[in-house]
C-alpha atoms as a PDB file:
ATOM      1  CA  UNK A   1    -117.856-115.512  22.927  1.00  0.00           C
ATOM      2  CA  UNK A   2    -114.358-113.903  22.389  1.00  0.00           C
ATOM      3  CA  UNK A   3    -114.745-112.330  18.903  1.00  0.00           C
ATOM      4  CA  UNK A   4    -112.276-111.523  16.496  1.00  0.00           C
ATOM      5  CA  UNK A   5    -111.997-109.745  13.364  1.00  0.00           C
ATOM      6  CA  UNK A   6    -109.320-108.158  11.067  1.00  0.00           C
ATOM      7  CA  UNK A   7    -109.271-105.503   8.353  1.00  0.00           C
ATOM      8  CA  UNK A   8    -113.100-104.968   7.340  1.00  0.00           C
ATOM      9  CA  UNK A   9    -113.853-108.131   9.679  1.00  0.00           C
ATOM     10  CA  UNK A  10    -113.130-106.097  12.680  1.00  0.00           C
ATOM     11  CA  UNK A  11    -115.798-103.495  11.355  1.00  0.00           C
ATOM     12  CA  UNK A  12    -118.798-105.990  10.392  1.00  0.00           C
ATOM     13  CA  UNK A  13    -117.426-107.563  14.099  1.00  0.00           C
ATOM     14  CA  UNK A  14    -118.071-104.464  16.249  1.00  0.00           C
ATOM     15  CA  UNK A  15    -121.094-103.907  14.272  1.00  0.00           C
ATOM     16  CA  UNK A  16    -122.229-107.299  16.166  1.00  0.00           C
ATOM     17  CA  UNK A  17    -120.936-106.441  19.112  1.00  0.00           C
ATOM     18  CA  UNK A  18    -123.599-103.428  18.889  1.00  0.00           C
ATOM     19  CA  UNK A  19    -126.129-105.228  17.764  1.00  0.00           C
ATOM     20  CA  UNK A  20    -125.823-108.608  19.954  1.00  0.00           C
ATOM     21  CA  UNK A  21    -123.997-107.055  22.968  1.00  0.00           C
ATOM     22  CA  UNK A  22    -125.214-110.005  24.905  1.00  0.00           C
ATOM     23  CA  UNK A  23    -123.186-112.640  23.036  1.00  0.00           C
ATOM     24  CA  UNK A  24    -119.797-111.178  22.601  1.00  0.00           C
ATOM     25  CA  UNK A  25    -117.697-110.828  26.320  1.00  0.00           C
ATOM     26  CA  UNK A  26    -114.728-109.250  24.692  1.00  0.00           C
ATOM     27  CA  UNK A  27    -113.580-108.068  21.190  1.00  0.00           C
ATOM     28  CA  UNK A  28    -110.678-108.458  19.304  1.00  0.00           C
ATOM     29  CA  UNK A  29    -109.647-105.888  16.797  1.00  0.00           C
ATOM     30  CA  UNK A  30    -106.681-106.544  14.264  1.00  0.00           C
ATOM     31  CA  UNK A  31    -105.642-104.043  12.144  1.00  0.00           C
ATOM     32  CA  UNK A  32    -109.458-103.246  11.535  1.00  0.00           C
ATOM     33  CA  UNK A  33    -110.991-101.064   8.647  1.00  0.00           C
ATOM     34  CA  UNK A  34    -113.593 -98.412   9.274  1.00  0.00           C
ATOM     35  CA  UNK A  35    -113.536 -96.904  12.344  1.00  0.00           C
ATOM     36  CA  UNK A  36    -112.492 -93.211  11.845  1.00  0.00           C
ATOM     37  CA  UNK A  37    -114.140 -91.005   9.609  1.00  0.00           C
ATOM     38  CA  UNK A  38    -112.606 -89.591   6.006  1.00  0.00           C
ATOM     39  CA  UNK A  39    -110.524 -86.448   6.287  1.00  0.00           C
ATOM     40  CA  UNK A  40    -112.614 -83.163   4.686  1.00  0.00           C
ATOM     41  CA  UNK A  41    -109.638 -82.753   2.876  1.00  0.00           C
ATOM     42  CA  UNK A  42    -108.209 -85.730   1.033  1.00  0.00           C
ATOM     43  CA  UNK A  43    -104.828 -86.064  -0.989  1.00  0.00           C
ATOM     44  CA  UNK A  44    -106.512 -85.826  -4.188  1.00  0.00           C
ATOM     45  CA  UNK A  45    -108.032 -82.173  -3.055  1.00  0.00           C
ATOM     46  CA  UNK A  46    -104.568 -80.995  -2.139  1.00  0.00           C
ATOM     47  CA  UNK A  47    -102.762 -82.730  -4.916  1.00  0.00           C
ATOM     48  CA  UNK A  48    -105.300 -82.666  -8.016  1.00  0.00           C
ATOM     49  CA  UNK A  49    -105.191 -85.820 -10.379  1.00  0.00           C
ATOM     50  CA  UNK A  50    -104.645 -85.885 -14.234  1.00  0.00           C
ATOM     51  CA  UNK A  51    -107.641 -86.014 -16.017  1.00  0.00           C
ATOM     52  CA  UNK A  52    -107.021 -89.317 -17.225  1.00  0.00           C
ATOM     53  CA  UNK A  53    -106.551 -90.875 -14.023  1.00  0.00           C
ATOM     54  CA  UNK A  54    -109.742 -89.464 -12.588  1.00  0.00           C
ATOM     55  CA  UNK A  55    -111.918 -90.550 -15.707  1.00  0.00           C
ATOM     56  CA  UNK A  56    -110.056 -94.305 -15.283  1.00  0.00           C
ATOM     57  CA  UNK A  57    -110.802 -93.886 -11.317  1.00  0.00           C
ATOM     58  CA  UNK A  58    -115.084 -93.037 -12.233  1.00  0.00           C
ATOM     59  CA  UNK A  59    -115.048 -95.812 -14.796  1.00  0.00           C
ATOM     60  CA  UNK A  60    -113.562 -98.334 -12.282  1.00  0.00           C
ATOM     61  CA  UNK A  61    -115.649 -97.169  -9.580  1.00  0.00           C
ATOM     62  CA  UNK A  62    -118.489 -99.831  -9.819  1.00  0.00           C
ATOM     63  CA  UNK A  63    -116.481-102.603 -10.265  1.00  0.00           C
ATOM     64  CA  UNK A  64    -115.321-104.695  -6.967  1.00  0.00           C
ATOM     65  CA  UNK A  65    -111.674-104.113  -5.756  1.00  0.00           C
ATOM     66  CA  UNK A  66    -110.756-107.829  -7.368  1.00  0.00           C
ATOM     67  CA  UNK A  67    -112.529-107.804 -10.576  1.00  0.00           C
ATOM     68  CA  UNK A  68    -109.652-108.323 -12.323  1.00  0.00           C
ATOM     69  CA  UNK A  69    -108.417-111.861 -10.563  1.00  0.00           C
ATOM     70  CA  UNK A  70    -112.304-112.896 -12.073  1.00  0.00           C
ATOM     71  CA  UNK A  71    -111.629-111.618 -15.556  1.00  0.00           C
ATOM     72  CA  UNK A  72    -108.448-113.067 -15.742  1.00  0.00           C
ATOM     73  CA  UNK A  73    -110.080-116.761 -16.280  1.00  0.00           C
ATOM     74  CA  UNK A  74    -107.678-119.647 -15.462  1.00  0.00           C
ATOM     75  CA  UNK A  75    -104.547-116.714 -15.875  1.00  0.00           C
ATOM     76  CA  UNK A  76    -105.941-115.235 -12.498  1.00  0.00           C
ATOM     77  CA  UNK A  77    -103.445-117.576 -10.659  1.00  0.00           C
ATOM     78  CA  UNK A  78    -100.502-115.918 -12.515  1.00  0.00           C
ATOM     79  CA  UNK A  79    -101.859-112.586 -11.798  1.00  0.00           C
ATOM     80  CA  UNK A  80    -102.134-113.606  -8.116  1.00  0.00           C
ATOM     81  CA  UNK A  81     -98.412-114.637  -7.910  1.00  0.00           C
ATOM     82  CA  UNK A  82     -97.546-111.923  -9.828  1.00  0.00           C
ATOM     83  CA  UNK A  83     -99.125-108.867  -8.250  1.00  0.00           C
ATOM     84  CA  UNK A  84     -98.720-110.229  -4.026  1.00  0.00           C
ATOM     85  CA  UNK A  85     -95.205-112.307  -4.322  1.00  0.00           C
ATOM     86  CA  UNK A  86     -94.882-110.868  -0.473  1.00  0.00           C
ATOM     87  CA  UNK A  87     -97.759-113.189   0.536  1.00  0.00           C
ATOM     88  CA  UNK A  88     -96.406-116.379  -0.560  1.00  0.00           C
ATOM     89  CA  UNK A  89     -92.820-115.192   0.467  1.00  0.00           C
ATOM     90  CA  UNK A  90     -94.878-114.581   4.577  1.00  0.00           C
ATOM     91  CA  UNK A  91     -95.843-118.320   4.365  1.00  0.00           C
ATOM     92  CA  UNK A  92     -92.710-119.504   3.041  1.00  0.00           C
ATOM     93  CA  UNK A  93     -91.209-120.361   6.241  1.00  0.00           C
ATOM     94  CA  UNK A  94     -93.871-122.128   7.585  1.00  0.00           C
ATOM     95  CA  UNK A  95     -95.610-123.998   4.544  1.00  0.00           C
ATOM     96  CA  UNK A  96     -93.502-125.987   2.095  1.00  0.00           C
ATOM     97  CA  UNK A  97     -94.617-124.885  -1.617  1.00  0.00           C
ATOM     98  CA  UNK A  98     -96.114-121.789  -0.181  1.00  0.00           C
ATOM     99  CA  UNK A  99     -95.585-119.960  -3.491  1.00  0.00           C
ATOM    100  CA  UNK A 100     -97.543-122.393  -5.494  1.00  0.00           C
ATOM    101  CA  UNK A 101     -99.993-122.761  -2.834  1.00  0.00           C
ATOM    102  CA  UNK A 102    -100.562-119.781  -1.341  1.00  0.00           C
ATOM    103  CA  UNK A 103    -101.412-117.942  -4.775  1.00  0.00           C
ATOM    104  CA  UNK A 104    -103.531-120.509  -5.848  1.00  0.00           C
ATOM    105  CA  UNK A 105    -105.770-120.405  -2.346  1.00  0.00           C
ATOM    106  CA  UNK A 106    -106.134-116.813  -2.807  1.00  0.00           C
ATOM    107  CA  UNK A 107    -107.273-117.476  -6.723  1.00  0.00           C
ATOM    108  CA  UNK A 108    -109.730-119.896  -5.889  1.00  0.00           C
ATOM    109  CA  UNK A 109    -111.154-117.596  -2.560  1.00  0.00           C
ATOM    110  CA  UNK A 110    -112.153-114.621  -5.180  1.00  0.00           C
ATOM    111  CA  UNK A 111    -112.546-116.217  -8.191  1.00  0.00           C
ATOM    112  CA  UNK A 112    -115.934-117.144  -6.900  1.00  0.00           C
ATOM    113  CA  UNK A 113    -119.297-114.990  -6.146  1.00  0.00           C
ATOM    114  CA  UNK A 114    -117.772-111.633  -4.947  1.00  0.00           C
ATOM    115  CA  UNK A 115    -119.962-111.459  -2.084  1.00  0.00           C
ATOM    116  CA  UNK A 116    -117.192-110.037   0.538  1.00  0.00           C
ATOM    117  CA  UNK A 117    -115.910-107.968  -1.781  1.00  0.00           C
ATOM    118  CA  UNK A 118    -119.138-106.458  -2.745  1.00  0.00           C
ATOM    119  CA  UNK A 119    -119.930-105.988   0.818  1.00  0.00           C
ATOM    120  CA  UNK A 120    -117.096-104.070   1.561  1.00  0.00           C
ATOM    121  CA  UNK A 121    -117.497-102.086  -1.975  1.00  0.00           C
ATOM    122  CA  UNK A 122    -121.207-100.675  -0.788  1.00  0.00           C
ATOM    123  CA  UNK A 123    -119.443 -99.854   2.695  1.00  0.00           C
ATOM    124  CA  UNK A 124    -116.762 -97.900   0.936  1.00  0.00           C
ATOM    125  CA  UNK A 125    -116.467 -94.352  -0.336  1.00  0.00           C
ATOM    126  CA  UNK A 126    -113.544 -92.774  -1.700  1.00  0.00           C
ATOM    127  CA  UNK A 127    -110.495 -94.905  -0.942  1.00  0.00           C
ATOM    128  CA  UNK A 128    -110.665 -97.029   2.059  1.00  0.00           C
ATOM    129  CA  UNK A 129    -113.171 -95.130   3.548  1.00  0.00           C
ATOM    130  CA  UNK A 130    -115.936 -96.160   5.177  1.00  0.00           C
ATOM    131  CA  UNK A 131    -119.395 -94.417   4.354  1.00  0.00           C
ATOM    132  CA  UNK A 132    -120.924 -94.781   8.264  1.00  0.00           C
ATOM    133  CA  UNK A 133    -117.308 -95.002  10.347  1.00  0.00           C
ATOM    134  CA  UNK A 134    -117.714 -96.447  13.329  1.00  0.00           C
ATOM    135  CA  UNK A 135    -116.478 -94.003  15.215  1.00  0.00           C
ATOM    136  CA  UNK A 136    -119.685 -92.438  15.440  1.00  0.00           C
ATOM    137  CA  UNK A 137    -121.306 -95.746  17.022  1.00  0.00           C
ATOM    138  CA  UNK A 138    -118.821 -96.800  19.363  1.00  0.00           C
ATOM    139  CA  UNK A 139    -120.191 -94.970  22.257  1.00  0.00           C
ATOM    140  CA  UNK A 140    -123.201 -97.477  21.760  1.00  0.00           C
ATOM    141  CA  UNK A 141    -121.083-100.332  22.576  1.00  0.00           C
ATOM    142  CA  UNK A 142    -121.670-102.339  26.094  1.00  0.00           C
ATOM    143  CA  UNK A 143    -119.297-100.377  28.288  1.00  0.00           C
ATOM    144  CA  UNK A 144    -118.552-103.465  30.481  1.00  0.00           C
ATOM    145  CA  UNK A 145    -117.239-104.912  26.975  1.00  0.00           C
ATOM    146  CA  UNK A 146    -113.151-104.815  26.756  1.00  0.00           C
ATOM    147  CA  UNK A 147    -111.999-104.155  23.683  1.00  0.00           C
ATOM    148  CA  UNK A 148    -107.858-105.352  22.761  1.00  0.00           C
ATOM    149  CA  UNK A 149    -106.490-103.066  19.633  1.00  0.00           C
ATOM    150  CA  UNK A 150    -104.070-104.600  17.457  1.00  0.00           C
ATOM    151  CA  UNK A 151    -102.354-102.538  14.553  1.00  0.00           C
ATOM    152  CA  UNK A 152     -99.089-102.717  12.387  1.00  0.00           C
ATOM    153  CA  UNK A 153     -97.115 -99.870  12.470  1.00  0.00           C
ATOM    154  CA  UNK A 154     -96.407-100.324   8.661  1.00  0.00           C
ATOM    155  CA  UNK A 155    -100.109-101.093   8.090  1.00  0.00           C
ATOM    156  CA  UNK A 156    -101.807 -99.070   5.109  1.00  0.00           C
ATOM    157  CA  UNK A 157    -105.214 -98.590   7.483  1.00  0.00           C
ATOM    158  CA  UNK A 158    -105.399 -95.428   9.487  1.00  0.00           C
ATOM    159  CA  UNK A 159    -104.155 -96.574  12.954  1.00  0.00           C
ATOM    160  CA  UNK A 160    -106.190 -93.840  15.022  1.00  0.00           C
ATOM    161  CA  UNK A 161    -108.849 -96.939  15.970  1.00  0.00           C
ATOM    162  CA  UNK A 162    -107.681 -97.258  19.508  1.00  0.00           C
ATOM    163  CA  UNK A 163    -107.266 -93.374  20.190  1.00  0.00           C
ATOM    164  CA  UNK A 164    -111.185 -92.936  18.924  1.00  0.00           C
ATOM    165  CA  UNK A 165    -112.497 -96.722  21.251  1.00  0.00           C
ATOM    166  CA  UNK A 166    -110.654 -94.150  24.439  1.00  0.00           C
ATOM    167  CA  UNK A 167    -111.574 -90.961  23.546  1.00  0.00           C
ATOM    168  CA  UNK A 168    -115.474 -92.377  22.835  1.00  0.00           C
ATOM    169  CA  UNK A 169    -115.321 -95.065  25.870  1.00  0.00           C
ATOM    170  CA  UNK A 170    -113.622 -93.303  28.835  1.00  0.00           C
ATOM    171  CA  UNK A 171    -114.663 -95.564  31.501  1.00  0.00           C
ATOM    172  CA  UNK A 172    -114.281 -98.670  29.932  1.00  0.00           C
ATOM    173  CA  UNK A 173    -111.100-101.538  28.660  1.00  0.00           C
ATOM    174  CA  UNK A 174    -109.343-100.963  25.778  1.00  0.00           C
ATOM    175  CA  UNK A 175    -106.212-102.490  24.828  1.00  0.00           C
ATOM    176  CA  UNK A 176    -103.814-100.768  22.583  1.00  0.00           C
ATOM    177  CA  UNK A 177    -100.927-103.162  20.901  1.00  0.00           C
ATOM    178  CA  UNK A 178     -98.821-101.913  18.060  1.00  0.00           C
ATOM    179  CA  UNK A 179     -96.680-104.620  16.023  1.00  0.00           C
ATOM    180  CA  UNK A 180     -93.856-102.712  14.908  1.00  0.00           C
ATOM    181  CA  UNK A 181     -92.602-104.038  11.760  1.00  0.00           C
ATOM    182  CA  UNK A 182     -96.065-105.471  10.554  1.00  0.00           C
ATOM    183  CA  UNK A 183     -97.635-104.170   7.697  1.00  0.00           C
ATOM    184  CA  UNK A 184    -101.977-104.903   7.681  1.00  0.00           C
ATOM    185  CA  UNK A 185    -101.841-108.928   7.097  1.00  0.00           C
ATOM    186  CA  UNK A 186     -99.974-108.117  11.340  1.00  0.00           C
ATOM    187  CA  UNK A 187    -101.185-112.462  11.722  1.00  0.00           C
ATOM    188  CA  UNK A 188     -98.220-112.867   9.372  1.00  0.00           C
ATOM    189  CA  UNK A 189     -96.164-110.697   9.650  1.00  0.00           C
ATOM    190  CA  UNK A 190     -95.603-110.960  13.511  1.00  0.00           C
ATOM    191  CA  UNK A 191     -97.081-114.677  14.421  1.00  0.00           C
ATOM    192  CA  UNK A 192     -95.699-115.120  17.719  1.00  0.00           C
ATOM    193  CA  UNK A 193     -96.748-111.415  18.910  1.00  0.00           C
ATOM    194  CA  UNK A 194    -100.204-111.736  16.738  1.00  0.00           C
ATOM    195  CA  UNK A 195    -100.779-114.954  18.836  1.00  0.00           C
ATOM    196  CA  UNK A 196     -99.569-113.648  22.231  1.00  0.00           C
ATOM    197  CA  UNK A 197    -101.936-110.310  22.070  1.00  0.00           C
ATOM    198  CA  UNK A 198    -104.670-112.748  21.247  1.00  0.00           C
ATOM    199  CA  UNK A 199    -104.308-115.353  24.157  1.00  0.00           C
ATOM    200  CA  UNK A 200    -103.679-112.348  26.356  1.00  0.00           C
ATOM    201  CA  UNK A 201    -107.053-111.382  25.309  1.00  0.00           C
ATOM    202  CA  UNK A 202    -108.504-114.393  26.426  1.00  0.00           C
ATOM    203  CA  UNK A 203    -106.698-114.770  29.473  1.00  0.00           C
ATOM    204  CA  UNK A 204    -108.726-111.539  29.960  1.00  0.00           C
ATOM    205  CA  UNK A 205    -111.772-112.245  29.517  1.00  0.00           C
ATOM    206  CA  UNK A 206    -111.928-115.514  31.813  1.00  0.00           C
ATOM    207  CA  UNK A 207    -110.375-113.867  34.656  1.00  0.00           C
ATOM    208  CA  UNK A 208    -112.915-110.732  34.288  1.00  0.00           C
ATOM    209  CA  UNK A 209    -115.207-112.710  36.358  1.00  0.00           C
ATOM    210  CA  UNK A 210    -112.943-113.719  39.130  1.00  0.00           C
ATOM    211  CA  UNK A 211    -111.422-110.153  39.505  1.00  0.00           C
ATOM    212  CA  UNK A 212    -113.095-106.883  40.837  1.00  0.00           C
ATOM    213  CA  UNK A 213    -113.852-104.142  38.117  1.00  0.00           C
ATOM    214  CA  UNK A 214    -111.613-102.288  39.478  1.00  0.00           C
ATOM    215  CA  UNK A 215    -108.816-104.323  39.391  1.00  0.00           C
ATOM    216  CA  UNK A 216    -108.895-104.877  35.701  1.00  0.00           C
ATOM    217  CA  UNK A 217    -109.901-101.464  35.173  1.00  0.00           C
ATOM    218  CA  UNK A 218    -106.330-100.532  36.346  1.00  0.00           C
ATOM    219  CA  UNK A 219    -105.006-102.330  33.510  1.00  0.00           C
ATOM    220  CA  UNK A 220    -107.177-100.361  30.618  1.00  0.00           C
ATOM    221  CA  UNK A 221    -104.094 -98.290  28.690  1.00  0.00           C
ATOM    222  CA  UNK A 222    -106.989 -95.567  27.919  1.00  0.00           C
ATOM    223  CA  UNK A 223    -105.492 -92.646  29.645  1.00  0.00           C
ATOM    224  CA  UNK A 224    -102.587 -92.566  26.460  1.00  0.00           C
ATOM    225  CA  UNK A 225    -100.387 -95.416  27.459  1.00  0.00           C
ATOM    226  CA  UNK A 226    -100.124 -97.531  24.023  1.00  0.00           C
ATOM    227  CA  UNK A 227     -98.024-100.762  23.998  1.00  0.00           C
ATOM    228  CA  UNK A 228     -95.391-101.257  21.253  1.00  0.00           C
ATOM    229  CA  UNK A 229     -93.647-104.097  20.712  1.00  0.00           C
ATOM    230  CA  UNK A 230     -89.752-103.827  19.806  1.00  0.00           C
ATOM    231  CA  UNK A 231     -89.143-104.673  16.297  1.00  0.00           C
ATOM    232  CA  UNK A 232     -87.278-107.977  15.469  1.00  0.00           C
END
């Protein structure tokens, strides 16, 4: 299959990939979470915290990122709409009564068992890193697997992922796109392109077996060459 994943989905998606290499003929990576490991020197080491906001940041720390929308009750909704307005305003376009919608989809997603969330809390240390980065397992991956890269250029996730698949795969496909303009939801903020990249990817991988290797080996961008879209 062609998989996909985005944000902490492209992580638990390579971590397939690795462990079912059989099953997965190429893999798509949207502005995934995970992959490179956490600076030795962080902001907070350069840039010491109050003391206040540390002891708030060690009480928090067991709690899942979304605790709040769950304490809420029935007022999560109006926390929702009031803490991601940009979400609804992304859909707007596109879905009539996105901003009553929209906030109350996301509401109803997390006001349940946290599972996801406490997933990606137990894969986390610090902030938004991962504890095992998968930087150090990508050399494990199927070389014959291509990889395609997606990444906003605005995106708050560290956008080294398709530097480290190059650097750690040499002789193998990876596709580098940056979305300039998109922040880390890039399926929203740049449909068209999102969409494009993706059916590209496809395209890919049913003409891999009609092609020589060396023929789409001569399209990998791993010797530097990153595509960026013009912003719009």
């Amino acid at each position: 299959m062609i998989l996909l994943g985005h944000s902490l989905g492209g992580y638990i998606a390579a971590a397939y990939a690795l462990k079912y290499p059989e099953r997965v003929r190429h893999l798509v990576l949207a502005d995934t979470w995970g992959f490179p490991e956490r600076p030795a020197q962080s902001l907070q080491d350069k840039q010491p915290l109050p003391l206040w906001v540390r002891a708030l940041a060690t009480a928090m720390q067991p709690l899942n990122p979304l605790w709040a929308v769950r304490a809420a009750g029935p007022a999560g909704r109006w926390l929702v709409r009031r803490t991601r307005p940009d979400l609804a305003l992304k859909f707007a376009p596109r879905l009539p009564h996105a901003e009553q919608l929209i906030p109350d989809y996301i509401y109803k997603c997390n006001a349940q068992t946290p599972s996801g969330e406490s997933a990606f809390h137990a894969l986390m240390i610090g902030f938004g890193w991962a504890k095992n980065p998968m930087v150090h397992r990508v050399g494990q991956l199927d070389p014959k697997l291509p990889i395609t890269v997606m990444y906003g250029s605005r995106s708050w996730v560290d956008n080294t992922t398709g530097e480290l698949l190059c650097q750690n795969r040499p002789n193998s496909k990876t596709y580098v796109q940056v979305l300039n303009g998109a922040g880390h939801h890039v399926y929203l903020d740049k449909p068209d392109l999102f969409n494009k990249y993706v059916i590209e990817a496809c395209d890919r991988a049913d003409a891999t077996d009609s092609r020589t290797e060396k023929q789409v080996a001569d399209e990998s961008n791993c010797n530097g060459e990153i595509n960026s879209t013009p912003s719009s």
